[in-house]
PDB file of N, CA and C in Angstrom:
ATOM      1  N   UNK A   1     145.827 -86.194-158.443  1.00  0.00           N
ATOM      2  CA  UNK A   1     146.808 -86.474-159.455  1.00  0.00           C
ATOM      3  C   UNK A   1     148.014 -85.537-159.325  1.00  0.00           C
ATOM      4  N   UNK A   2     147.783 -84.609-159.115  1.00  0.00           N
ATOM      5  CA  UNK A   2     149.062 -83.383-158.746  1.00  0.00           C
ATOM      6  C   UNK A   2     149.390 -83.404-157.281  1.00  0.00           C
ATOM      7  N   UNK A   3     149.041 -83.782-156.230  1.00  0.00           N
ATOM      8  CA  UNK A   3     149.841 -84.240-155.472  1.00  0.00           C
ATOM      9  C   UNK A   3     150.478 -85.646-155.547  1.00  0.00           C
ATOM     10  N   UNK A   4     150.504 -86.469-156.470  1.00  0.00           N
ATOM     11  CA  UNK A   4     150.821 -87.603-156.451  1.00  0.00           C
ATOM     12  C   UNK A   4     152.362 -87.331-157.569  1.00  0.00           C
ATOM     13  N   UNK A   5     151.905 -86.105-158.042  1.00  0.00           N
ATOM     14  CA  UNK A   5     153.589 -85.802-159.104  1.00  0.00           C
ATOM     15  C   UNK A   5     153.901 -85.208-158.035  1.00  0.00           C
ATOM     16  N   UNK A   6     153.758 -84.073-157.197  1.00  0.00           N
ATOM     17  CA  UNK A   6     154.824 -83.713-156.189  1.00  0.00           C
ATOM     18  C   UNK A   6     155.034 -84.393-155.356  1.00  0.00           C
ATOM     19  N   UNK A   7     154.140 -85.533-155.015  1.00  0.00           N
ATOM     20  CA  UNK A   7     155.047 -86.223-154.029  1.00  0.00           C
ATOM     21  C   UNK A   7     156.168 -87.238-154.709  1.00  0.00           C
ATOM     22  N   UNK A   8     155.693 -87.416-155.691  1.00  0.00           N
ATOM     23  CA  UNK A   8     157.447 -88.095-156.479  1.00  0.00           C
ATOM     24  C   UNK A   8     158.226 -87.325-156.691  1.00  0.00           C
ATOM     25  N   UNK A   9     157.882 -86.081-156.889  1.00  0.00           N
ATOM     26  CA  UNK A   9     159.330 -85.134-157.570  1.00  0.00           C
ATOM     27  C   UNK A   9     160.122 -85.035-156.317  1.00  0.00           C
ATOM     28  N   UNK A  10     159.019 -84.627-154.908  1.00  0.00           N
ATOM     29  CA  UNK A  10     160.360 -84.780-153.310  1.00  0.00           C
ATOM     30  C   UNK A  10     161.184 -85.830-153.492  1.00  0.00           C
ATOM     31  N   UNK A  11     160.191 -87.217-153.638  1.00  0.00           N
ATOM     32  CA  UNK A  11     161.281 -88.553-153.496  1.00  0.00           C
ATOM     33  C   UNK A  11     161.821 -88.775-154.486  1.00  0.00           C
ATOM     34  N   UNK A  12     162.137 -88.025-155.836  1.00  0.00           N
ATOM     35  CA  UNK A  12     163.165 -88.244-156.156  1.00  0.00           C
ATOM     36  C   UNK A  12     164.433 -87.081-155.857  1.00  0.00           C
ATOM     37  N   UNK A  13     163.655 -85.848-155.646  1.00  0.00           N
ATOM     38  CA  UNK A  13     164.848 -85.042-154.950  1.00  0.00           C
ATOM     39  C   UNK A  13     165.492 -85.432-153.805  1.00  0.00           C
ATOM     40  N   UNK A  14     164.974 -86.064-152.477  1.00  0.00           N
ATOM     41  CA  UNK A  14     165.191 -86.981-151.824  1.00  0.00           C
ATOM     42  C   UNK A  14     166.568 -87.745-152.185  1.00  0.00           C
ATOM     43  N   UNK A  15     165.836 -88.636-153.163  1.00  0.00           N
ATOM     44  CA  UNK A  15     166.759 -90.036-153.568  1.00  0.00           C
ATOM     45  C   UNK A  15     167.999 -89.346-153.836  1.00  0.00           C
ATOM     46  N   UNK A  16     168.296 -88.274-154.759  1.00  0.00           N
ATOM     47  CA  UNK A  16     168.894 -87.785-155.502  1.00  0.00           C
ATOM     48  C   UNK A  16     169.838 -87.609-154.576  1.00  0.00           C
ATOM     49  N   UNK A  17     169.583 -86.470-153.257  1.00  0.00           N
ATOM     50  CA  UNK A  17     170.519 -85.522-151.843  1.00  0.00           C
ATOM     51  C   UNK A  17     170.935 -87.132-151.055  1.00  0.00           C
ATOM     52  N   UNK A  18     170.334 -88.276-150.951  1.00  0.00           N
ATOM     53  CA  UNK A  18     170.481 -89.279-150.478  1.00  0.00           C
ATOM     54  C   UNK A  18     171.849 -90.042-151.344  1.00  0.00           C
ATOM     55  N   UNK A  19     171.665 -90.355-152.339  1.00  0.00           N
ATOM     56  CA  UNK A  19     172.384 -90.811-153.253  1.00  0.00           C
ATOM     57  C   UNK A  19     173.560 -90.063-153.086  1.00  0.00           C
ATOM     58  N   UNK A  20     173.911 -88.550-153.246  1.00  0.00           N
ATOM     59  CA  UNK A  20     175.070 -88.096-153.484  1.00  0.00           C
ATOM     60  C   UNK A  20     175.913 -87.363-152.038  1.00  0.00           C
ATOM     61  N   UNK A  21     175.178 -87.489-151.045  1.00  0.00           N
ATOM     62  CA  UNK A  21     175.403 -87.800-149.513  1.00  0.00           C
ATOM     63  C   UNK A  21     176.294 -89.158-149.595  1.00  0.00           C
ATOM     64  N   UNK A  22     175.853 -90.396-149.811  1.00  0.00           N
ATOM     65  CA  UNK A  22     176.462 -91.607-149.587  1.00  0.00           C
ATOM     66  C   UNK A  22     177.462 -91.354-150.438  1.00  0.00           C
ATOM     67  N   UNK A  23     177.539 -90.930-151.882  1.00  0.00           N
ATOM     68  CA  UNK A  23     178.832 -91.111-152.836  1.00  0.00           C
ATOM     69  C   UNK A  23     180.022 -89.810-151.800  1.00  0.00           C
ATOM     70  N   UNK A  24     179.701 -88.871-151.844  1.00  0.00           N
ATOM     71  CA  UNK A  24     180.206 -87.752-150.767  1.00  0.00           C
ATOM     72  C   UNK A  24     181.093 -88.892-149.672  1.00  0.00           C
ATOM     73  N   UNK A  25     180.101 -89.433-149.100  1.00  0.00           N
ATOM     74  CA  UNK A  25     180.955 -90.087-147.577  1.00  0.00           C
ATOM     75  C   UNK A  25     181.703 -91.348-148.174  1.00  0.00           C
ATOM     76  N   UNK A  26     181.476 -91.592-149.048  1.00  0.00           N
ATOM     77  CA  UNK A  26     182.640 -92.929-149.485  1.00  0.00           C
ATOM     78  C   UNK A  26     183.509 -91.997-149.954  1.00  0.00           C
ATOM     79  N   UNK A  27     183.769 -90.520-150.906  1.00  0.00           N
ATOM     80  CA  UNK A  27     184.767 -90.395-151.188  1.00  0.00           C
ATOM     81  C   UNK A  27     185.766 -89.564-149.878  1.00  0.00           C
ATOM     82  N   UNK A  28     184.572 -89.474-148.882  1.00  0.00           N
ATOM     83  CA  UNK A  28     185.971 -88.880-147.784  1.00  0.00           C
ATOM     84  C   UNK A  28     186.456 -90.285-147.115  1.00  0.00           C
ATOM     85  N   UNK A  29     185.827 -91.275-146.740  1.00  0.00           N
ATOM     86  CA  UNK A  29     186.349 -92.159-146.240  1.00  0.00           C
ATOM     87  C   UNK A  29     187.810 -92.752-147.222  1.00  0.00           C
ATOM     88  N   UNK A  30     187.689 -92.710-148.499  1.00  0.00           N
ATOM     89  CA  UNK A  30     188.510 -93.127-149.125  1.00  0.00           C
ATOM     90  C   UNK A  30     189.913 -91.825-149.142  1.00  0.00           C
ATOM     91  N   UNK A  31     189.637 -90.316-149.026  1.00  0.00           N
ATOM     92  CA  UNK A  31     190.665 -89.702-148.665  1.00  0.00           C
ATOM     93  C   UNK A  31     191.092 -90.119-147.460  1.00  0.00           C
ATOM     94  N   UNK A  32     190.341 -90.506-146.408  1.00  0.00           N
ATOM     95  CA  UNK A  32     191.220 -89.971-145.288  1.00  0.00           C
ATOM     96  C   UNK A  32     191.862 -91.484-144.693  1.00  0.00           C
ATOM     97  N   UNK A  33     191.573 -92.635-145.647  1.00  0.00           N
ATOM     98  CA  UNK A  33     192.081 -93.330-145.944  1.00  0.00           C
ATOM     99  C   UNK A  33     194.083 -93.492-146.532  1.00  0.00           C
ATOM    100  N   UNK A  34     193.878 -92.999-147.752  1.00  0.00           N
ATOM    101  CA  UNK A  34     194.821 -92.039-148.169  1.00  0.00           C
ATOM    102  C   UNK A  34     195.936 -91.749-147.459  1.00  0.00           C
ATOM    103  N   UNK A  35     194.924 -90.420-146.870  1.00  0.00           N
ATOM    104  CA  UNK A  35     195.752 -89.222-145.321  1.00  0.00           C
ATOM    105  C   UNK A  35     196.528 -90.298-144.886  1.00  0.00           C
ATOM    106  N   UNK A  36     195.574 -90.931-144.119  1.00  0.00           N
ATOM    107  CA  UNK A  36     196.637 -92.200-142.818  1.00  0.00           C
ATOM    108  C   UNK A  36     197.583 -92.853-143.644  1.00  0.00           C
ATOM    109  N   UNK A  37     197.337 -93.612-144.217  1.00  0.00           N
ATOM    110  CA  UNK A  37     198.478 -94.172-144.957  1.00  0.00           C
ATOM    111  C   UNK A  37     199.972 -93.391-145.141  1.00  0.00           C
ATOM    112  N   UNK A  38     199.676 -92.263-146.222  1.00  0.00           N
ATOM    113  CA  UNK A  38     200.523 -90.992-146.018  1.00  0.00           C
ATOM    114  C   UNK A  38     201.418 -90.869-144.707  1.00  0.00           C
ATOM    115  N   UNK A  39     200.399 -90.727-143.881  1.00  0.00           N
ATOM    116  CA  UNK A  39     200.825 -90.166-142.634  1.00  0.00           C
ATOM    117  C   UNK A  39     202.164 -91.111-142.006  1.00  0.00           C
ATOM    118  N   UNK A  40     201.084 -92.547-141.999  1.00  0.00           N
ATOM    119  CA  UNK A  40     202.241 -93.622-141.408  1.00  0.00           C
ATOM    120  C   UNK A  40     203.193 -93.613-142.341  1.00  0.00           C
ATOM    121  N   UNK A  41     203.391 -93.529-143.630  1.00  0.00           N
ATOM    122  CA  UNK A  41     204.868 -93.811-144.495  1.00  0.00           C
ATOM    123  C   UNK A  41     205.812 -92.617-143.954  1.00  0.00           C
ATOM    124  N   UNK A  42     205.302 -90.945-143.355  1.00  0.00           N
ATOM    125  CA  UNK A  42     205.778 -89.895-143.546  1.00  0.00           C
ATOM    126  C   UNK A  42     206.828 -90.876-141.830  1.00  0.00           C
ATOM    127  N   UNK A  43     205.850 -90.849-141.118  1.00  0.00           N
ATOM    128  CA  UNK A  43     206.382 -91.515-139.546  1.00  0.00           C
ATOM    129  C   UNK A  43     207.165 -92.626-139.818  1.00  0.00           C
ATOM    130  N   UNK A  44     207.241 -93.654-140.744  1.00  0.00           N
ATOM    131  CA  UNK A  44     208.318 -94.545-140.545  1.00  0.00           C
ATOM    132  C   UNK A  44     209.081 -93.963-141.212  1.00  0.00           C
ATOM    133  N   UNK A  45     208.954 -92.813-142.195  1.00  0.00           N
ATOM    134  CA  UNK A  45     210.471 -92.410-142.902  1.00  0.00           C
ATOM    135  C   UNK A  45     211.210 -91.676-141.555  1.00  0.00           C
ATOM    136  N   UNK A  46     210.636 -90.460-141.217  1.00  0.00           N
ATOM    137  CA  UNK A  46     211.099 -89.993-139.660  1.00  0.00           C
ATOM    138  C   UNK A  46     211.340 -90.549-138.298  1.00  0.00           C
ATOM    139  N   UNK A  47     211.264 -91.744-138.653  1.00  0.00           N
ATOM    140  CA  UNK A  47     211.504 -92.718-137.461  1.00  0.00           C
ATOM    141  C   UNK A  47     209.986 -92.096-136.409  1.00  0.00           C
ATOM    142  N   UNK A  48     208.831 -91.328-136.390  1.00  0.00           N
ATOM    143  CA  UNK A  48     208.186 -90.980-135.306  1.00  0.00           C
ATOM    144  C   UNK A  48     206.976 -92.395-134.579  1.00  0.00           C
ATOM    145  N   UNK A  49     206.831 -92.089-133.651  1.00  0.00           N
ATOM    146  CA  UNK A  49     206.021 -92.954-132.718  1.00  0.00           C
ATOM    147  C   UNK A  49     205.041 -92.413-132.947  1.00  0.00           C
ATOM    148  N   UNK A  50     203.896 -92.889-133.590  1.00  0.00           N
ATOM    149  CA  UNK A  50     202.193 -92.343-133.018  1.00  0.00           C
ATOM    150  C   UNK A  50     201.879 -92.967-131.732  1.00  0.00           C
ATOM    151  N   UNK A  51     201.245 -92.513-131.160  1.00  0.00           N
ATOM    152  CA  UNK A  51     200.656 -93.315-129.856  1.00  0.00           C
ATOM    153  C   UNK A  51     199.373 -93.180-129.431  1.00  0.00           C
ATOM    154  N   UNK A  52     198.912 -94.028-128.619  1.00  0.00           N
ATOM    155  CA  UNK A  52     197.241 -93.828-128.109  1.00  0.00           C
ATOM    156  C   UNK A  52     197.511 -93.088-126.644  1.00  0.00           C
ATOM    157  N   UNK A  53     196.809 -91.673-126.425  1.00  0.00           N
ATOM    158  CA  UNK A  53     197.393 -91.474-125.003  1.00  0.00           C
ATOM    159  C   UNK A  53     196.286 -92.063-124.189  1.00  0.00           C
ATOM    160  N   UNK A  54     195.412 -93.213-124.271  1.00  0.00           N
ATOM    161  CA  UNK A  54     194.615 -93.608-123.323  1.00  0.00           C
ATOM    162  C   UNK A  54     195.238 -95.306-123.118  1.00  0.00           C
ATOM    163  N   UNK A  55     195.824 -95.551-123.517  1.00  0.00           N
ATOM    164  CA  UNK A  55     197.301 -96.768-123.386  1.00  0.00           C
ATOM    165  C   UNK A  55     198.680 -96.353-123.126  1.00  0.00           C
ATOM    166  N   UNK A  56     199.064 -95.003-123.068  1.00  0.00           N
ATOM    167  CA  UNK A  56     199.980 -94.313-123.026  1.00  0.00           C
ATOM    168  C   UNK A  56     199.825 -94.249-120.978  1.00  0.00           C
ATOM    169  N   UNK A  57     198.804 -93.110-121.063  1.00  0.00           N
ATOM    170  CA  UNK A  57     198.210 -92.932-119.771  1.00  0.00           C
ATOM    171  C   UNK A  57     198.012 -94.411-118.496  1.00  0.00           C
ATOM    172  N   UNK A  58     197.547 -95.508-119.262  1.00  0.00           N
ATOM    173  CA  UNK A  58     197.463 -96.665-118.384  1.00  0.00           C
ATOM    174  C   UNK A  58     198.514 -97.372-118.233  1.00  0.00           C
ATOM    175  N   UNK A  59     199.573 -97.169-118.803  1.00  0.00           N
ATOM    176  CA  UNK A  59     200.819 -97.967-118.986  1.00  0.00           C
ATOM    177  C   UNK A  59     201.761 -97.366-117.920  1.00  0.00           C
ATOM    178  N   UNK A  60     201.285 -95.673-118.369  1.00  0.00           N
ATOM    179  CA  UNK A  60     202.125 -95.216-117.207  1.00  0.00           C
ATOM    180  C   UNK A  60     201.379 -95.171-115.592  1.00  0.00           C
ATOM    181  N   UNK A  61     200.325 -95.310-115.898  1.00  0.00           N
ATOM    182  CA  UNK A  61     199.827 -95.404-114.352  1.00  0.00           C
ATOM    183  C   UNK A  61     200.252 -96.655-113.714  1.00  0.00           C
ATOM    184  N   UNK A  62     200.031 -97.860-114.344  1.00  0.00           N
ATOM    185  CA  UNK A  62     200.727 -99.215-114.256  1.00  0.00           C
ATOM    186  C   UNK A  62     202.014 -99.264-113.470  1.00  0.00           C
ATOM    187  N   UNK A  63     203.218 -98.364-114.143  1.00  0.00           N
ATOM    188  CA  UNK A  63     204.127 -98.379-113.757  1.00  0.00           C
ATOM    189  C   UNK A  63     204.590 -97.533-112.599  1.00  0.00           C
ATOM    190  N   UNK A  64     203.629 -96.267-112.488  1.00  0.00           N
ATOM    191  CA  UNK A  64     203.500 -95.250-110.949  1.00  0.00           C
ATOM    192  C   UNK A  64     203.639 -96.562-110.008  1.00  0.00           C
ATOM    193  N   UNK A  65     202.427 -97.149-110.046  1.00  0.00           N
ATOM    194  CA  UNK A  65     201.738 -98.128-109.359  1.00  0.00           C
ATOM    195  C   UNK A  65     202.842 -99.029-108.492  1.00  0.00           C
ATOM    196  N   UNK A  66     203.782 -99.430-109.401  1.00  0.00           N
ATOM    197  CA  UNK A  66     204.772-100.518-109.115  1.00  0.00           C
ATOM    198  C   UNK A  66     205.896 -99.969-108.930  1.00  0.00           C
ATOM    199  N   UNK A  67     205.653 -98.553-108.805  1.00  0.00           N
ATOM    200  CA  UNK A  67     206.759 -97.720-107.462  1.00  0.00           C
ATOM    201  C   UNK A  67     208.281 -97.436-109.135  1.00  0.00           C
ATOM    202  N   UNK A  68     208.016 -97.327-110.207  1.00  0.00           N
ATOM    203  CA  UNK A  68     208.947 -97.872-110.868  1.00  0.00           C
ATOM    204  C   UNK A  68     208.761 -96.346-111.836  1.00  0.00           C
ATOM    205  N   UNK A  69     209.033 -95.137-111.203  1.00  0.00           N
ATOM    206  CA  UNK A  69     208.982 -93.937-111.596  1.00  0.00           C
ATOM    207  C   UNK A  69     209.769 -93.455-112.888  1.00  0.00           C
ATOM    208  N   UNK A  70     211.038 -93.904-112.981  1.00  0.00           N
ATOM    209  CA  UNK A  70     211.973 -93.668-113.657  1.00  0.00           C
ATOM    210  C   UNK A  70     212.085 -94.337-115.081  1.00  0.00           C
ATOM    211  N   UNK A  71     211.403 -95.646-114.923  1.00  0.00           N
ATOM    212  CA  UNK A  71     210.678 -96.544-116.166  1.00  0.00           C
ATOM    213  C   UNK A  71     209.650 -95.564-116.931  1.00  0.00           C
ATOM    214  N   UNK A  72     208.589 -94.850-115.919  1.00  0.00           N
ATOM    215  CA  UNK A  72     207.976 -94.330-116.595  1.00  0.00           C
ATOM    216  C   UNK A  72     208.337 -92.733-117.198  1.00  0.00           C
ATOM    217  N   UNK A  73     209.303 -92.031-116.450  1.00  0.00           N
ATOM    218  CA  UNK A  73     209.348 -91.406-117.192  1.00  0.00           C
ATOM    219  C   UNK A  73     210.079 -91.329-118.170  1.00  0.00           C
ATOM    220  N   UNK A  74     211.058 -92.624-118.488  1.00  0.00           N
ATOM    221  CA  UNK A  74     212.106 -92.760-119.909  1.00  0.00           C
ATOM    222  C   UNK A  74     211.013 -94.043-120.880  1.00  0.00           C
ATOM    223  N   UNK A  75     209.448 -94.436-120.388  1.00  0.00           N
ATOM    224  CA  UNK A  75     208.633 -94.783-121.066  1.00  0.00           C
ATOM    225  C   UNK A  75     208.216 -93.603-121.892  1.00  0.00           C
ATOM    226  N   UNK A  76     207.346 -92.605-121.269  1.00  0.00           N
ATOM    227  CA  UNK A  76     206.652 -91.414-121.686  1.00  0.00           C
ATOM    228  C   UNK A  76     207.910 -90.887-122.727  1.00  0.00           C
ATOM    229  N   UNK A  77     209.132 -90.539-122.105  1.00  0.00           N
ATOM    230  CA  UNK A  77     209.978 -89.542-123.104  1.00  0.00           C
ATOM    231  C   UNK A  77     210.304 -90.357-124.184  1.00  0.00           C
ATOM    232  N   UNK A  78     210.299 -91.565-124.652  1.00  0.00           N
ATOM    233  CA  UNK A  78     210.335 -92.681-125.666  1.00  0.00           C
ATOM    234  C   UNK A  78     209.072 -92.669-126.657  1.00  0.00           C
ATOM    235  N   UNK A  79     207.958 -92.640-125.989  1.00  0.00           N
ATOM    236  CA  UNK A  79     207.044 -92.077-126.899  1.00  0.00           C
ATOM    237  C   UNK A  79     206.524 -91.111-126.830  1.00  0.00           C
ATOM    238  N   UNK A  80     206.815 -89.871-126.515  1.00  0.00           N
ATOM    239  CA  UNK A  80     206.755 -88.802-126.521  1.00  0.00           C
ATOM    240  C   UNK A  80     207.825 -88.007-127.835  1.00  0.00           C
ATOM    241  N   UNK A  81     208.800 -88.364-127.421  1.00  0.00           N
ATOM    242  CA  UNK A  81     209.737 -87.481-128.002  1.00  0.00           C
ATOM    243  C   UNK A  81     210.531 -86.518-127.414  1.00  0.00           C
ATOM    244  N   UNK A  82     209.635 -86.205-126.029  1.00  0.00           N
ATOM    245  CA  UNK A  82     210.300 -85.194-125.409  1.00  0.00           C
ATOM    246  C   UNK A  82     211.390 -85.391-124.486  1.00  0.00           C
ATOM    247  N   UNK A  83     211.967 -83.959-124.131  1.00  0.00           N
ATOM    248  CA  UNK A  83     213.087 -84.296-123.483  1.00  0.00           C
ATOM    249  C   UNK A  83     213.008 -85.054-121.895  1.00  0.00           C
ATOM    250  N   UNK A  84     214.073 -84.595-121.093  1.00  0.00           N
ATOM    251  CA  UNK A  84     213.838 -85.796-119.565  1.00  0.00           C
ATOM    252  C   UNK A  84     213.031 -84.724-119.278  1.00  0.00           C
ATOM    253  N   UNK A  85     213.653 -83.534-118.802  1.00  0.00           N
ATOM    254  CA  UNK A  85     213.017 -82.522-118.224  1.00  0.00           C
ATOM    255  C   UNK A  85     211.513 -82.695-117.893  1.00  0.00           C
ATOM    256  N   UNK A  86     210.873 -81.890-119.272  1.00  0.00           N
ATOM    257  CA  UNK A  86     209.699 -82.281-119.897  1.00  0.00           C
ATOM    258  C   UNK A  86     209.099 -83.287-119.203  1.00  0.00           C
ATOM    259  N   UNK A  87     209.121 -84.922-119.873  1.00  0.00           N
ATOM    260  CA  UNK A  87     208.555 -85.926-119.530  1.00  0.00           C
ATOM    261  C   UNK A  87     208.971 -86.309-117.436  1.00  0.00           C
ATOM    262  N   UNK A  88     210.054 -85.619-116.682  1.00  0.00           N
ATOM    263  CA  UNK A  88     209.737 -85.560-115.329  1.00  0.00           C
ATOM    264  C   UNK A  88     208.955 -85.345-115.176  1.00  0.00           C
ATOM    265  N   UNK A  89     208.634 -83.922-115.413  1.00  0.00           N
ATOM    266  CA  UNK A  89     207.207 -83.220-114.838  1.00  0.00           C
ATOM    267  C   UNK A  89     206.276 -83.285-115.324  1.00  0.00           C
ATOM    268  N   UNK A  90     206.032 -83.701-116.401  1.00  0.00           N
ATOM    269  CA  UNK A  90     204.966 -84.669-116.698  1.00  0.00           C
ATOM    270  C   UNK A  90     204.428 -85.764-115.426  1.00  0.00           C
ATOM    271  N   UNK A  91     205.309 -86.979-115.610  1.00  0.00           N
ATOM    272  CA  UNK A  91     204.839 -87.927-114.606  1.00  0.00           C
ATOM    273  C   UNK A  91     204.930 -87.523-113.297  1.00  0.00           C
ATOM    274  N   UNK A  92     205.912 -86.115-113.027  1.00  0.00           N
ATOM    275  CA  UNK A  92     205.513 -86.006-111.539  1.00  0.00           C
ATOM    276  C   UNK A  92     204.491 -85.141-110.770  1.00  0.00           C
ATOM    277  N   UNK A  93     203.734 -85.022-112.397  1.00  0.00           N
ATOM    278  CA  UNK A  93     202.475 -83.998-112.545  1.00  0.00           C
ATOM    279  C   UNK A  93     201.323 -85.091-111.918  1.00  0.00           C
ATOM    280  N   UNK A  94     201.616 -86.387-113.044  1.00  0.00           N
ATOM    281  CA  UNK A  94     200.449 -87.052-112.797  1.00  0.00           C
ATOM    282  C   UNK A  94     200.909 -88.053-111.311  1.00  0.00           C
ATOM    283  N   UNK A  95     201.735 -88.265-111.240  1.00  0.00           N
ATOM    284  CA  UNK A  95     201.808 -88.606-109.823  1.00  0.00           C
ATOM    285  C   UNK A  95     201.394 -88.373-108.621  1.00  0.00           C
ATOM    286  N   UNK A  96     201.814 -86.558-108.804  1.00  0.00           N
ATOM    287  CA  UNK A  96     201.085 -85.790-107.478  1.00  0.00           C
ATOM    288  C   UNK A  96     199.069 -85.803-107.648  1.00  0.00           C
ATOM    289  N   UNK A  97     199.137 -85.813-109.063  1.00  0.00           N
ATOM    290  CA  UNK A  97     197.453 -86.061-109.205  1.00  0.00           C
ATOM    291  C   UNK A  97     197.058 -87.495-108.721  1.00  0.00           C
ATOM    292  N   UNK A  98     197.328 -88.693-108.597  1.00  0.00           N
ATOM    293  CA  UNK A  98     197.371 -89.918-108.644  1.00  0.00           C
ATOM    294  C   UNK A  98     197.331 -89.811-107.039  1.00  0.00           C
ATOM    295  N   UNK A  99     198.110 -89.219-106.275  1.00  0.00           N
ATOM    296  CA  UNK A  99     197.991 -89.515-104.592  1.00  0.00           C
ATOM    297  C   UNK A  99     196.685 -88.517-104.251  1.00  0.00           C
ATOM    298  N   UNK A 100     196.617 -87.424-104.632  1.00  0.00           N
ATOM    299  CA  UNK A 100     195.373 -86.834-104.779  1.00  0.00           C
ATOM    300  C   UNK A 100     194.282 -86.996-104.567  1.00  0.00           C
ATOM    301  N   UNK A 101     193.997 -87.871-105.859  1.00  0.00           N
ATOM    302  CA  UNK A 101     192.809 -88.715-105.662  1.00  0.00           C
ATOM    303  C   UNK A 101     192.288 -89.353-104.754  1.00  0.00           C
ATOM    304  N   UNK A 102     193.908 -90.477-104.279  1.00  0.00           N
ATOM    305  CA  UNK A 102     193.290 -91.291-103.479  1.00  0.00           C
ATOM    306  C   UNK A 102     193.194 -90.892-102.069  1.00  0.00           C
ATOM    307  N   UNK A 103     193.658 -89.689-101.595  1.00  0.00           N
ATOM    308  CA  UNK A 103     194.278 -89.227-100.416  1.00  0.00           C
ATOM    309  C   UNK A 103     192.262 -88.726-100.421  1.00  0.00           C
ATOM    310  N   UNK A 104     191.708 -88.130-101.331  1.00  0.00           N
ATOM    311  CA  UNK A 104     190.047 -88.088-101.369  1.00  0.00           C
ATOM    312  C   UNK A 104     188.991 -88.873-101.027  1.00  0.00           C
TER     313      UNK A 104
END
């Protein structure tokens, strides 16, 4: 009989850390919900570009590819932000990595 009350009092302490775990993760999902939103109104007031750099990265490899260097680096400095300088040596970073490889 007394292990049969402590084993309910765990499952409801249990239920309880269970229960307020799930309320916990709905209320961060709903901040960081929020956040982004925020975030994107702050970027279209500033005119800024978010970007994915793993579509960033293939777009510009795309364009290495098709010999069309100068596309990519006034692609990259467009969503980047950065200056020519900068975004040159960038792509002529990943360029020299890109023959690299295959020269392996």
């Amino acid at each position: 009989m007394t292990s049969n009350i402590v084993v309910l009092f765990f499952m409801g302490v249990l239920s309880y850390f269970a229960i307020s775990l799930s309320i916990s993760t709905c209320t961060i999902k709903s901040e960081i919900t929020k956040i982004n939103t925020k975030l994107e109104n702050i970027e279209k007031h500033f005119g800024i570009n978010s970007f994915d750099e793993e579509i960033l990265y293939e777009e510009i490899n795309r364009l290495l590819c098709m010999n069309k260097k100068v596309r990519a680096i006034r692609y990259y400095k467009d969503i980047t932000g950065l200056g020519i300088k900068e975004s040159k040596e960038y792509i002529e970073l990943l360029e020299k990595n890109m023959y690299e490889k295959i020269l392996k």
